[in-house]
PDB file of N, CA and C in Angstrom:
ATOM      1  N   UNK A   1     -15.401  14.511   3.522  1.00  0.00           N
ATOM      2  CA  UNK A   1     -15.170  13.113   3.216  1.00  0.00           C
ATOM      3  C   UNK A   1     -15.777  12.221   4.301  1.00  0.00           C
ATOM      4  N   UNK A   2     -15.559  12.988   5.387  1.00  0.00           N
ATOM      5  CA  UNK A   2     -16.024  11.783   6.654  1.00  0.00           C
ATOM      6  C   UNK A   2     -17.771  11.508   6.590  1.00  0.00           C
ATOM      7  N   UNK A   3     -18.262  12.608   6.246  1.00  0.00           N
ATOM      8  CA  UNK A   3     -19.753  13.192   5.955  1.00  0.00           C
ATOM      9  C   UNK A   3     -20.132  11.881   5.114  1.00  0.00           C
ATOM     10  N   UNK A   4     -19.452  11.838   3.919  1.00  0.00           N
ATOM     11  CA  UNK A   4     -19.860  11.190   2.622  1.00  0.00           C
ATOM     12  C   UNK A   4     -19.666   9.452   2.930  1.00  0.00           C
ATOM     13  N   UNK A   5     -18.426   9.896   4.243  1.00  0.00           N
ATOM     14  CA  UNK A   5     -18.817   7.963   4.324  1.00  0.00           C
ATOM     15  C   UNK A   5     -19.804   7.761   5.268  1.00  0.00           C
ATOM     16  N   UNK A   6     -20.117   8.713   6.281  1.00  0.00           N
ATOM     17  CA  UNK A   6     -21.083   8.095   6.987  1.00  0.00           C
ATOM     18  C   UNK A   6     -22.444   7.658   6.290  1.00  0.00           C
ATOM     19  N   UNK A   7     -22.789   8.963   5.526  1.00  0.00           N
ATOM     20  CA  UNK A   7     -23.906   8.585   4.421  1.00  0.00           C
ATOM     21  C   UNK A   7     -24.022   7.161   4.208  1.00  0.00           C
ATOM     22  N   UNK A   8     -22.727   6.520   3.840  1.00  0.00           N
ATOM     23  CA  UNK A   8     -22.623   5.596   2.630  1.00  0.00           C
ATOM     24  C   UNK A   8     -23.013   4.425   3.529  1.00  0.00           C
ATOM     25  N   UNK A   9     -22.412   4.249   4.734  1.00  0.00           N
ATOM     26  CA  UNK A   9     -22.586   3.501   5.961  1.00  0.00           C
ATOM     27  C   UNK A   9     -23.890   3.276   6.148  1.00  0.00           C
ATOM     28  N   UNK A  10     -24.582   4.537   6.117  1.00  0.00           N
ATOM     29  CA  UNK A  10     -26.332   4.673   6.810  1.00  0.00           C
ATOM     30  C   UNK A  10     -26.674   3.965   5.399  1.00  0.00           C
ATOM     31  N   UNK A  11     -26.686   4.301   4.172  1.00  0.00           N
ATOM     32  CA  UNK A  11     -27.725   3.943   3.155  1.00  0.00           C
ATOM     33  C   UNK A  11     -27.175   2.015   3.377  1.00  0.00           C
ATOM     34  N   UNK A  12     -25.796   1.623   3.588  1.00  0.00           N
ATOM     35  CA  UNK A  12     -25.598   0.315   3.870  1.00  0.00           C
ATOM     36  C   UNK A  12     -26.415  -0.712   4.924  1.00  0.00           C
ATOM     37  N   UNK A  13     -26.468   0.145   5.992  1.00  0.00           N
ATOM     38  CA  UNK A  13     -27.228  -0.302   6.985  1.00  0.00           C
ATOM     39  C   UNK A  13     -28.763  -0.173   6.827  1.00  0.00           C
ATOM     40  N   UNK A  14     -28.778   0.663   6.223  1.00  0.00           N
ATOM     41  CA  UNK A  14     -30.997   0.641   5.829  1.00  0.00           C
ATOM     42  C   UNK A  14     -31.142  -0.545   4.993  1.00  0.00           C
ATOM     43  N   UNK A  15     -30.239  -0.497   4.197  1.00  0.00           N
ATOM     44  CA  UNK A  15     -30.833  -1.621   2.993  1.00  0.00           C
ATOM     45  C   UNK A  15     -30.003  -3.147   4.050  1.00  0.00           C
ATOM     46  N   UNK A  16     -29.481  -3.592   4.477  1.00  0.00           N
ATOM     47  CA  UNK A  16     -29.522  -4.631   5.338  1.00  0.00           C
ATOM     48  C   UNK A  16     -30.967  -4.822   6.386  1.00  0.00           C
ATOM     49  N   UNK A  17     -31.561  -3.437   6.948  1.00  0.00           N
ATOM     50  CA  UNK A  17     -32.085  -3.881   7.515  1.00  0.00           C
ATOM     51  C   UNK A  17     -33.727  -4.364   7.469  1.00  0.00           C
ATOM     52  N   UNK A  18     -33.537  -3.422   5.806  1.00  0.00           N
ATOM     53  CA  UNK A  18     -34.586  -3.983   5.138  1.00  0.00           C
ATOM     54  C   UNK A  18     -34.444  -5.206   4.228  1.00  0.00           C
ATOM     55  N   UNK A  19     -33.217  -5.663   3.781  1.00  0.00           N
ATOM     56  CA  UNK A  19     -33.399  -7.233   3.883  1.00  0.00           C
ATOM     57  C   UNK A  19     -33.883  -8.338   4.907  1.00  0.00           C
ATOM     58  N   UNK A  20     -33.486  -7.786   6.153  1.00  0.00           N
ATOM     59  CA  UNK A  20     -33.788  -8.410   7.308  1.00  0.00           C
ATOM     60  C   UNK A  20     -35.521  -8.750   7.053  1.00  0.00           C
ATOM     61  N   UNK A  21     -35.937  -7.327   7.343  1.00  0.00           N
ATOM     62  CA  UNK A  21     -37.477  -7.535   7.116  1.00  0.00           C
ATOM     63  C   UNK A  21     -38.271  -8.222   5.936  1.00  0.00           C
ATOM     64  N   UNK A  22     -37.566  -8.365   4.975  1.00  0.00           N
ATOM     65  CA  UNK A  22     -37.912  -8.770   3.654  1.00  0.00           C
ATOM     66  C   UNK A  22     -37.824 -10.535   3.922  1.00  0.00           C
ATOM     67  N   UNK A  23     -36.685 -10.991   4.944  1.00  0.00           N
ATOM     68  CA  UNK A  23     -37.270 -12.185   5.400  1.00  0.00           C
ATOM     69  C   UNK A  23     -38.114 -12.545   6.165  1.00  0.00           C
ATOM     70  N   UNK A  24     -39.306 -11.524   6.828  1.00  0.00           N
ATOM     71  CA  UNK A  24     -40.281 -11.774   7.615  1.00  0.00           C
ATOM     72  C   UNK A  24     -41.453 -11.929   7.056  1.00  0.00           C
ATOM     73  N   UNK A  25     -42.444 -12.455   7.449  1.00  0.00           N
ATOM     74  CA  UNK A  25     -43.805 -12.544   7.095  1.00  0.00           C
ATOM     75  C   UNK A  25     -44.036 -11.264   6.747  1.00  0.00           C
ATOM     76  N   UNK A  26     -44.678 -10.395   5.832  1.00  0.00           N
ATOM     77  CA  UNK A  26     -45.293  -9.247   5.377  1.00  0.00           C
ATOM     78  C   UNK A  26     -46.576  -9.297   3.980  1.00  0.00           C
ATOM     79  N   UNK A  27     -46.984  -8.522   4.126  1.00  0.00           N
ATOM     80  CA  UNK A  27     -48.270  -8.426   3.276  1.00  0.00           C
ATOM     81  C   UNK A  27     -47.542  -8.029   1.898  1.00  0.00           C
ATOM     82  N   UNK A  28     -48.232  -7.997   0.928  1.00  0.00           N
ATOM     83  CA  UNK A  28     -47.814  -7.775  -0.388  1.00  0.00           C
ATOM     84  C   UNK A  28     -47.642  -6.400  -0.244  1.00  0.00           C
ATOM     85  N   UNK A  29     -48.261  -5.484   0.261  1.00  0.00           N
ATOM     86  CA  UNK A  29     -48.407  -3.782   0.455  1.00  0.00           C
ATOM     87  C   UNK A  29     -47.113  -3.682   1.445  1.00  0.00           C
ATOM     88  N   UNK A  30     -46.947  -4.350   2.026  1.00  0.00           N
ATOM     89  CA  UNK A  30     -45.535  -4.303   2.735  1.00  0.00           C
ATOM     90  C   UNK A  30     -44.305  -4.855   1.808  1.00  0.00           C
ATOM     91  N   UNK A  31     -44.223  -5.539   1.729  1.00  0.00           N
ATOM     92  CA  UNK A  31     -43.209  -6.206   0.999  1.00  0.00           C
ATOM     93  C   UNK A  31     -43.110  -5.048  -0.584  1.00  0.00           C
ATOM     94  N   UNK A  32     -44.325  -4.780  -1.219  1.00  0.00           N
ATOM     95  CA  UNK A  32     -43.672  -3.837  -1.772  1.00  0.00           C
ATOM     96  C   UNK A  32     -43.213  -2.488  -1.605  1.00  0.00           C
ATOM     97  N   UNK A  33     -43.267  -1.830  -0.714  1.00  0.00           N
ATOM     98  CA  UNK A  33     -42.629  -0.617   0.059  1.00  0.00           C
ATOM     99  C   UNK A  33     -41.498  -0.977   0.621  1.00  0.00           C
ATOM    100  N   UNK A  34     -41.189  -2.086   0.762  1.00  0.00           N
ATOM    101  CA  UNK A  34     -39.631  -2.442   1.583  1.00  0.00           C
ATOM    102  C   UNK A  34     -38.861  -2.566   0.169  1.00  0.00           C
ATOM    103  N   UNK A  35     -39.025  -3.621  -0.630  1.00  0.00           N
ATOM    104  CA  UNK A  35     -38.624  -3.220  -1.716  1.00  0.00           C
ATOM    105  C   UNK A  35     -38.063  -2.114  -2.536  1.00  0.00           C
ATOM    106  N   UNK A  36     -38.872  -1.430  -2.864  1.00  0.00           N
ATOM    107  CA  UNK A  36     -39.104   0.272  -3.364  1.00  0.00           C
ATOM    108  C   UNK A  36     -38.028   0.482  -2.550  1.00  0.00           C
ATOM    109  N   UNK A  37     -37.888   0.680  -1.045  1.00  0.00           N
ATOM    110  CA  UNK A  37     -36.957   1.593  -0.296  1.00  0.00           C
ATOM    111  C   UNK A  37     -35.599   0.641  -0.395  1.00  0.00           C
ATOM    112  N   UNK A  38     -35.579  -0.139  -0.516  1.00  0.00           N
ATOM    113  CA  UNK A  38     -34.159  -0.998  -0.969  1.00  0.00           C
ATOM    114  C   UNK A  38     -33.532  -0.288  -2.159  1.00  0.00           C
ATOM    115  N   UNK A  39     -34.183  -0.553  -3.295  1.00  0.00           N
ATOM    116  CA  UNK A  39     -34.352   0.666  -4.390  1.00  0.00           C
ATOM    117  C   UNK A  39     -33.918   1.986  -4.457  1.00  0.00           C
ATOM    118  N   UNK A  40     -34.689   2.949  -3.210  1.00  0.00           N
ATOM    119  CA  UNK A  40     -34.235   4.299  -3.062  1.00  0.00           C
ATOM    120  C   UNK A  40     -32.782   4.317  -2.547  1.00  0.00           C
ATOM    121  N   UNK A  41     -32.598   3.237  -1.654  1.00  0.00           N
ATOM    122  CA  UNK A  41     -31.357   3.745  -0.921  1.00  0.00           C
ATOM    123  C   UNK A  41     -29.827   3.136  -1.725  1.00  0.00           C
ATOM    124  N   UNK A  42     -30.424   1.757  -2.589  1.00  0.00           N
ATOM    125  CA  UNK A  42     -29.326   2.060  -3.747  1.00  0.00           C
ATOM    126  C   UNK A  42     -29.120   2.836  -4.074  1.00  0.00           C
ATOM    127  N   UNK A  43     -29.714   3.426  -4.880  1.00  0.00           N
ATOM    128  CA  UNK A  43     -29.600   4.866  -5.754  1.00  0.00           C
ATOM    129  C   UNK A  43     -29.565   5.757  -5.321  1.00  0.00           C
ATOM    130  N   UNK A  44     -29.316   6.100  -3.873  1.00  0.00           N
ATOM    131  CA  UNK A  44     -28.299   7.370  -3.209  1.00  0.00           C
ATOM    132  C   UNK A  44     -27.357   6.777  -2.508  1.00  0.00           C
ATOM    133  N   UNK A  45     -27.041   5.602  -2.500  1.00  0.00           N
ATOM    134  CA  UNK A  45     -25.652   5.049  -2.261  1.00  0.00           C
ATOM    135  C   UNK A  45     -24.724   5.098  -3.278  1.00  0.00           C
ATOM    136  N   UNK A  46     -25.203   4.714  -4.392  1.00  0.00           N
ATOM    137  CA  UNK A  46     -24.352   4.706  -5.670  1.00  0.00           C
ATOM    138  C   UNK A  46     -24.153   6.208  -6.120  1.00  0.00           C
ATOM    139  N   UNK A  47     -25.222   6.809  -5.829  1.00  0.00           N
ATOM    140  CA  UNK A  47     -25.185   8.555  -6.309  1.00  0.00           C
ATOM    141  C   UNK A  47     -23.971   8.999  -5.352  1.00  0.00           C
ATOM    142  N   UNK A  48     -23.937   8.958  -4.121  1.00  0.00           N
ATOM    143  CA  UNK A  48     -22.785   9.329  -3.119  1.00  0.00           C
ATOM    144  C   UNK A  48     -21.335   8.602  -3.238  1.00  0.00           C
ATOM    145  N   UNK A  49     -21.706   7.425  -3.976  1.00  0.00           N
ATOM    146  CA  UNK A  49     -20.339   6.401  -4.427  1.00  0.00           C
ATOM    147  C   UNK A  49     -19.845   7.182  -5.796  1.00  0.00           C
ATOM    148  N   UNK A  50     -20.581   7.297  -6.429  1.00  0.00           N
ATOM    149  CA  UNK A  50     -20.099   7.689  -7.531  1.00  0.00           C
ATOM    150  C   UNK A  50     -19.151   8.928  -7.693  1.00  0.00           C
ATOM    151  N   UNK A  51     -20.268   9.994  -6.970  1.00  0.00           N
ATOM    152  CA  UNK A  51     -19.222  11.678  -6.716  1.00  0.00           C
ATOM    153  C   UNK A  51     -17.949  11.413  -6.051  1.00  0.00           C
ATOM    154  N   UNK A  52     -17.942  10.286  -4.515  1.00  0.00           N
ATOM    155  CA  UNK A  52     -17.124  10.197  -4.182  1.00  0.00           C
ATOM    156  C   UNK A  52     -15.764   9.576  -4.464  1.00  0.00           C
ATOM    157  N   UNK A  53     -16.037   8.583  -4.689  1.00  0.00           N
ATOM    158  CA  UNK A  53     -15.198   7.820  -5.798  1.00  0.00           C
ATOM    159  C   UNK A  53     -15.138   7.468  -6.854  1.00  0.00           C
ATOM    160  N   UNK A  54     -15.029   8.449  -8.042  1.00  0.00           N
ATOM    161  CA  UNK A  54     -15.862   8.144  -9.019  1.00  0.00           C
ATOM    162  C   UNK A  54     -15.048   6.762 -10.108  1.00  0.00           C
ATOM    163  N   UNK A  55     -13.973   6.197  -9.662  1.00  0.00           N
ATOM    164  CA  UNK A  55     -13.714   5.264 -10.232  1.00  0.00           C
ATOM    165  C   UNK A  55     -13.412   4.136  -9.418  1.00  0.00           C
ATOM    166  N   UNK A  56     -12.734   4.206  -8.064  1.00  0.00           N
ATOM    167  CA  UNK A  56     -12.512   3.017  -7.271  1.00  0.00           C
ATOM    168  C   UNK A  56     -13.794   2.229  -6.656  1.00  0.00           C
ATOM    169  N   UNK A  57     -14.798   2.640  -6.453  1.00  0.00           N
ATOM    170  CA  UNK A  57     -15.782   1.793  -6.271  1.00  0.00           C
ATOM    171  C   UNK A  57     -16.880   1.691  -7.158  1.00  0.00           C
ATOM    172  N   UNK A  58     -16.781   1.670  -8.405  1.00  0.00           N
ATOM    173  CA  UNK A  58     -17.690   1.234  -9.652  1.00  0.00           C
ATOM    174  C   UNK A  58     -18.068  -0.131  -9.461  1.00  0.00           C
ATOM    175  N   UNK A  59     -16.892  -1.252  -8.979  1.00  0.00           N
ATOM    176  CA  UNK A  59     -17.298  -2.672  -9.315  1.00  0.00           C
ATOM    177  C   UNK A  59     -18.294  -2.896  -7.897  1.00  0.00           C
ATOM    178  N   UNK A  60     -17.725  -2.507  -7.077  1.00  0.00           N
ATOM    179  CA  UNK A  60     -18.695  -2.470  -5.823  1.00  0.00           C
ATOM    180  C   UNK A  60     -19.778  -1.916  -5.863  1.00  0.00           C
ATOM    181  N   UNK A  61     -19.872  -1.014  -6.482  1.00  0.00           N
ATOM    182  CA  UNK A  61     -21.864  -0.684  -6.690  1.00  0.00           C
ATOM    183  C   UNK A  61     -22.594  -1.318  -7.419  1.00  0.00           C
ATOM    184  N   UNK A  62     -21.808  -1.799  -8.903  1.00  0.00           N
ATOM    185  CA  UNK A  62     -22.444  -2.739  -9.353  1.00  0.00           C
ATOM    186  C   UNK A  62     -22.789  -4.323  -8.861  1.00  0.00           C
ATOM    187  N   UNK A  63     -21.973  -4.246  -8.149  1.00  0.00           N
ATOM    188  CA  UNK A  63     -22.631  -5.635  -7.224  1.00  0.00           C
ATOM    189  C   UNK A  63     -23.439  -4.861  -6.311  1.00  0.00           C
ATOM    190  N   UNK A  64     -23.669  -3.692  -5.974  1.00  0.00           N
ATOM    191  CA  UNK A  64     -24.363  -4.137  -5.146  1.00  0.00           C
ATOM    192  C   UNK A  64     -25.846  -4.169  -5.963  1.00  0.00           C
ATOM    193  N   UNK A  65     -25.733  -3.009  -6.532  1.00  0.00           N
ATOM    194  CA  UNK A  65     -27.549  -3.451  -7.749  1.00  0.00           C
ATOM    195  C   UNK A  65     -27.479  -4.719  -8.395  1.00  0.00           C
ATOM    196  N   UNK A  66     -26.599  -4.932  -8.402  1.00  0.00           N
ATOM    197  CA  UNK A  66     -26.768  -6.434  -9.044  1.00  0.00           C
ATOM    198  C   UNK A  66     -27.152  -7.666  -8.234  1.00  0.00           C
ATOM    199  N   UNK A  67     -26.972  -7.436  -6.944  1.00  0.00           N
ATOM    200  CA  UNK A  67     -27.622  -7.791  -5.668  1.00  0.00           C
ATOM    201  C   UNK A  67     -28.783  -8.212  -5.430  1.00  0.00           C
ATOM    202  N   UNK A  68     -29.519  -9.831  -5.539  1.00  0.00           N
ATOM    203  CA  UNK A  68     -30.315 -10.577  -5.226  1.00  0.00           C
ATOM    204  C   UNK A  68     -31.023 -10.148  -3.845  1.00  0.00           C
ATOM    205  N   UNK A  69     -32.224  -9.636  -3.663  1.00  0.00           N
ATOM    206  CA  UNK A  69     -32.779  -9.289  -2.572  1.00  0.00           C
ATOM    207  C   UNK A  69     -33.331 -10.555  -1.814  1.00  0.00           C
ATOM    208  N   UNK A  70     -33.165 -11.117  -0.515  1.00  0.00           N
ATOM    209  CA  UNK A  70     -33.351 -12.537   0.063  1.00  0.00           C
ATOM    210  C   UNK A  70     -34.743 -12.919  -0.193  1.00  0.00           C
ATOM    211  N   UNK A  71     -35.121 -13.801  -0.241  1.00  0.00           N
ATOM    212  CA  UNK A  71     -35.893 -14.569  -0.759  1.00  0.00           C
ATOM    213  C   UNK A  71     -37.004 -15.190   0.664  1.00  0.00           C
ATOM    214  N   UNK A  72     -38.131 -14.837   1.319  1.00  0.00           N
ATOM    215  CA  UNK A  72     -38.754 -14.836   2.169  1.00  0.00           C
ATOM    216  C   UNK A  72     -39.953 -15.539   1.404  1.00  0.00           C
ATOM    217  N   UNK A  73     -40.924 -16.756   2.682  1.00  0.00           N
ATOM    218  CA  UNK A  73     -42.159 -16.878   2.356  1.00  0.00           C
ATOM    219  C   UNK A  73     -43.038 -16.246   3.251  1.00  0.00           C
ATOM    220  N   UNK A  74     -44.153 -16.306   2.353  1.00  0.00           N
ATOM    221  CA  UNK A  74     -45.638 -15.199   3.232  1.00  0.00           C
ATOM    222  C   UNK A  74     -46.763 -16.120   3.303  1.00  0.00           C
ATOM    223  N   UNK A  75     -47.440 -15.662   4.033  1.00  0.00           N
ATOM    224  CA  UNK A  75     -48.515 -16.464   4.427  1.00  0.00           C
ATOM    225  C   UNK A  75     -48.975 -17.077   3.802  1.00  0.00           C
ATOM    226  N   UNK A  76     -49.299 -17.052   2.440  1.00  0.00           N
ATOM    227  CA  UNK A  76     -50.278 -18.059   1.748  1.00  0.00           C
ATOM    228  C   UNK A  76     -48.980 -19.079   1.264  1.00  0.00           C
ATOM    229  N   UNK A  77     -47.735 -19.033   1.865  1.00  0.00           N
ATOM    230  CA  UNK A  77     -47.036 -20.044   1.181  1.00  0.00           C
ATOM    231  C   UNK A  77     -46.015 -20.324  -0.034  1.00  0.00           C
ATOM    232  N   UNK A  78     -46.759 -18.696  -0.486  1.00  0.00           N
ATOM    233  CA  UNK A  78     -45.587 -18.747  -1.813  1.00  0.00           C
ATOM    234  C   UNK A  78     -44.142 -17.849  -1.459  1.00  0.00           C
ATOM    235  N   UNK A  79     -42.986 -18.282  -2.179  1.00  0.00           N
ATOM    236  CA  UNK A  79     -41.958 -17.414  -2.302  1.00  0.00           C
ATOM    237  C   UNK A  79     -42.523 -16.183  -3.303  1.00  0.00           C
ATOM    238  N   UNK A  80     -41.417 -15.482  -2.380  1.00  0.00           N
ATOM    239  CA  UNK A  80     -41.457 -14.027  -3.517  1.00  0.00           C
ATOM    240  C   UNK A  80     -40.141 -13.490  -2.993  1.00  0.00           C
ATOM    241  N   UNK A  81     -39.835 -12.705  -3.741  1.00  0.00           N
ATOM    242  CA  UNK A  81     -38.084 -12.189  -4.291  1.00  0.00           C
ATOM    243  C   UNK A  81     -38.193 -11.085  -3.052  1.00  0.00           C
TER     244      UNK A  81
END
């Protein structure tokens, strides 16, 4: 159990800290690989949420995919998600 929360902790903390970066200046080839890995680490957060709790934290995973990724501008000026 302790195993399964640390997991849950680490996949929490990657995807924060790739929001972080997702508010920095990055190239489109960047920004979409940070993305993508936001992506991966949902979907072994929720995979490890799910086995583990498979009913008390349903509403909490769905927020979290349901989860607006921050909203950063890039060099030429435009927003992107």
């Amino acid at each position: 159990m302790n195993e399964k929360l640390a997991l849950l902790r680490a996949h929490r903390n990657n995807i924060r800290r790739y929001h972080r970066l997702l508010k920095t200046e990055l190239t489109e080839v960047e920004r979409h690989f940070i993305e993508k890995r936001v992506s991966e680490e949902r979907s072994a957060m929720e995979k490890i949420a799910a086995a583990t709790f498979p009913m008390s934290f349903q509403a909490q995973v769905g927020a979290i995919r349901n989860a607006d990724p921050p909203r950063a501008a890039c060099s030429q000026g435009q927003i992107h998600a």
